[in-house]
Protein backbone atom coordinates (compact mmCIF):
# COMPACT_ATOMS: atom_id res chain seq x y z
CA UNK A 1 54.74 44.26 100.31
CA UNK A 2 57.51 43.19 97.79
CA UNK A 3 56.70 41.54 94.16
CA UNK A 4 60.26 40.90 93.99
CA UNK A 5 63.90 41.06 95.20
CA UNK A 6 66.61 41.12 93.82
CA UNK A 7 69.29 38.69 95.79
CA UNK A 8 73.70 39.29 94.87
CA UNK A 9 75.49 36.39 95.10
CA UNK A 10 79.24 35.41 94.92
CA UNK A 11 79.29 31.87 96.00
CA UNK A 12 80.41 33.33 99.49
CA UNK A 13 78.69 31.72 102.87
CA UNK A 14 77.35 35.28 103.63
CA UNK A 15 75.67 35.30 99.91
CA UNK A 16 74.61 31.72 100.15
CA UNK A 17 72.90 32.54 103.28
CA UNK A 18 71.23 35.67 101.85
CA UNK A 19 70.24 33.39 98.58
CA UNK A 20 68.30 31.10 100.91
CA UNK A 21 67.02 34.17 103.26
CA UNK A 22 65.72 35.48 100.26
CA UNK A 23 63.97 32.49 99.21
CA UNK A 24 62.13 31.96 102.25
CA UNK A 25 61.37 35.52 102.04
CA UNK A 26 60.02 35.12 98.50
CA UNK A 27 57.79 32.06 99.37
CA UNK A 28 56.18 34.31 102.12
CA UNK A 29 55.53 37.04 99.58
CA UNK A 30 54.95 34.99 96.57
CA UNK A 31 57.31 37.17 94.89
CA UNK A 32 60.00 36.82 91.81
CA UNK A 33 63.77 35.84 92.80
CA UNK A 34 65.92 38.09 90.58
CA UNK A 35 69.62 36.16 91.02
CA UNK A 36 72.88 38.53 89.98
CA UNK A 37 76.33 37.30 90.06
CA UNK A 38 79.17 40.28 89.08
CA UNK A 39 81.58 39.67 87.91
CA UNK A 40 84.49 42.10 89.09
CA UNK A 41 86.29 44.66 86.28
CA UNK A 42 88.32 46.49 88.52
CA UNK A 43 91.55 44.56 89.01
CA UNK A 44 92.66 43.93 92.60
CA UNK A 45 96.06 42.86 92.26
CA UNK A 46 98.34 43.01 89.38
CA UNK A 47 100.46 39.72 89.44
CA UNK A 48 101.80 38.29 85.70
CA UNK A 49 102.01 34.77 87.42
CA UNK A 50 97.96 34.42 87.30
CA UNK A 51 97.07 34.20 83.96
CA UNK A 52 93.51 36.16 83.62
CA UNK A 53 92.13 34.47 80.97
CA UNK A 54 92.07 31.70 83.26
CA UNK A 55 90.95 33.60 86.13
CA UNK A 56 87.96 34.92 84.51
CA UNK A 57 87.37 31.47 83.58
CA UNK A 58 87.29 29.95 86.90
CA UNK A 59 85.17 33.64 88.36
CA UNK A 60 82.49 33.03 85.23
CA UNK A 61 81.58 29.20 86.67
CA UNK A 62 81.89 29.70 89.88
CA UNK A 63 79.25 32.68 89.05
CA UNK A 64 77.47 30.34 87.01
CA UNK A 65 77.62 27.74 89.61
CA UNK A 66 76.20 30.00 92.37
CA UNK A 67 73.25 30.81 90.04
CA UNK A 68 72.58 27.05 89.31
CA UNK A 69 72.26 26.35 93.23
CA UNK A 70 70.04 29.23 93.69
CA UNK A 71 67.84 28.55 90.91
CA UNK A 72 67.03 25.03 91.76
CA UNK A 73 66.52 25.94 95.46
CA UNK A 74 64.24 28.69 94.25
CA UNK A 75 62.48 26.42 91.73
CA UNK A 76 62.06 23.35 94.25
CA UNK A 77 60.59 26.31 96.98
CA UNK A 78 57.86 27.10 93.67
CA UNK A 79 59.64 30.88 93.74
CA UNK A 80 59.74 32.12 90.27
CA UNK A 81 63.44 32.98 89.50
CA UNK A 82 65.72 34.56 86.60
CA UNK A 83 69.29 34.50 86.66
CA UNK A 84 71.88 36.89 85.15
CA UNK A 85 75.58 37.34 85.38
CA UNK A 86 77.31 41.08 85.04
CA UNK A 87 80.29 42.16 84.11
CA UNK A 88 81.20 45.27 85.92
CA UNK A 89 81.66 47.09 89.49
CA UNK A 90 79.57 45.08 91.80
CA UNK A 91 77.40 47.63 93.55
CA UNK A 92 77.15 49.04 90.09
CA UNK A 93 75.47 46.57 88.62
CA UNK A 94 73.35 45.30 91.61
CA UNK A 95 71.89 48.54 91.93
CA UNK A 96 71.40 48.60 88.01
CA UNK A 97 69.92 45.32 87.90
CA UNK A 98 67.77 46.07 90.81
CA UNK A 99 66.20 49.49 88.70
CA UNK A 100 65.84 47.79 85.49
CA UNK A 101 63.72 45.27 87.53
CA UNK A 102 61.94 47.12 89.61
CA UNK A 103 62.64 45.18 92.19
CA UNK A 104 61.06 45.66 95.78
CA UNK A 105 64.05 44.94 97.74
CA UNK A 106 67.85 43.86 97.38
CA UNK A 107 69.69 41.09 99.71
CA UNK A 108 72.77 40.68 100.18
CA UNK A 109 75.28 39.09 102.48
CA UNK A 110 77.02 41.06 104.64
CA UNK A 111 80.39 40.27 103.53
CA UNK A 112 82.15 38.69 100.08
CA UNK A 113 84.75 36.62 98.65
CA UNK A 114 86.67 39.31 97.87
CA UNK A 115 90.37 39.13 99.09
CA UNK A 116 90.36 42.53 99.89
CA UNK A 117 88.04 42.23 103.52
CA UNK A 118 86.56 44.80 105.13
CA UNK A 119 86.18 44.51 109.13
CA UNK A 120 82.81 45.37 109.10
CA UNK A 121 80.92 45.14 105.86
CA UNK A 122 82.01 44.30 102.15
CA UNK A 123 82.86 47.09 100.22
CA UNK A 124 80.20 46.31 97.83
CA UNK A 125 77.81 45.67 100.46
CA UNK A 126 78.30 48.93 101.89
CA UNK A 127 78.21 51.01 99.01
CA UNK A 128 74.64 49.27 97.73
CA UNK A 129 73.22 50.07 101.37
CA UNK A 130 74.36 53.74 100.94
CA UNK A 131 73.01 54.71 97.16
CA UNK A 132 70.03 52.10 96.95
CA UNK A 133 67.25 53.85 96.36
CA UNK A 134 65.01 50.97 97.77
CA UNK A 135 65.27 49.05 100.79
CA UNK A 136 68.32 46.78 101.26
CA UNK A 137 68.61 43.67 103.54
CA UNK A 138 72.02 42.23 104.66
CA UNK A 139 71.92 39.13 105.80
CA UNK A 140 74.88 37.39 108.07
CA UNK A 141 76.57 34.44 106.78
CA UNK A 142 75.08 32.62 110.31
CA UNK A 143 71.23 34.43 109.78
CA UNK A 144 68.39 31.85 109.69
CA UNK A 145 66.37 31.95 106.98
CA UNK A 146 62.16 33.16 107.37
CA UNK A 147 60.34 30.20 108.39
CA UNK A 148 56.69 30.13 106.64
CA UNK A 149 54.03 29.79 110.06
């Protein structure tokens, strides 16, 4: 069905949860874990008390920290797996990522760390599910993950 998906994370418990959905997923297909962590470029608050040199800072590990977790759960599942963080507008570059890939399907979690919250879904969440061009699975912070039979 899929060779591969492509899963968005942000360190979030909605994204963790979708990084370990897609996991399972991927040991049921024996498909490739693509792993993307954006980092934002659109600025959501303007405050000269937060110094964004060091905000960027702490965004890039946490990013890179995210990816580390997901690539040695991936790796101990026997899920092939790359990694790659993006600079840019989130859906932007998921949906980017997921064409230069190929991939079969995206997952993501259903809502972000952002601090600006939507009530329903993410903003990024909802604009990948609108202009995807491939199928897109959002996965609740409380899902379970596919259990292999």
């Amino acid at each position: 069905m899929y060779d591969s998906l492509l899963v968005a994370t942000d360190g979030s418990d909605a994204a963790t949860t979708a990084t370990h959905h897609a996991i399972s997923l991927a040991t049921e297909l024996d498909a490739t874990v693509y792993g993307l962590a954006v980092l934002e470029s659109r600025t959501e608050y303007d405050n000269a008390i937060v110094d964004p040199d060091e905000r960027e800072r702490k965004r890039r590990a946490a990013a890179e920290s995210a990816l580390a977790e997901l690539a040695d759960e991936a790796t101990a599942a026997g899920v092939p797996v790359e990694t790659e963080i993006h600079s840019g507008v989130p859906h932007e570059e998921i949906l980017a990522v997921a064409t230069e890939h190929d991939v079969g399907a995206i997952v993501v979690g259903a809502r972000g760390s952002s601090e600006l919250k939507r009530a329903l879904l993410g903003s990024t969440v909802d604009a990948v599910v609108r202009f995807a061009d491939r199928p897109v699975l959002v996965v609740e912070d409380d899902a379970e993950p596919v259990r292999p039979n």
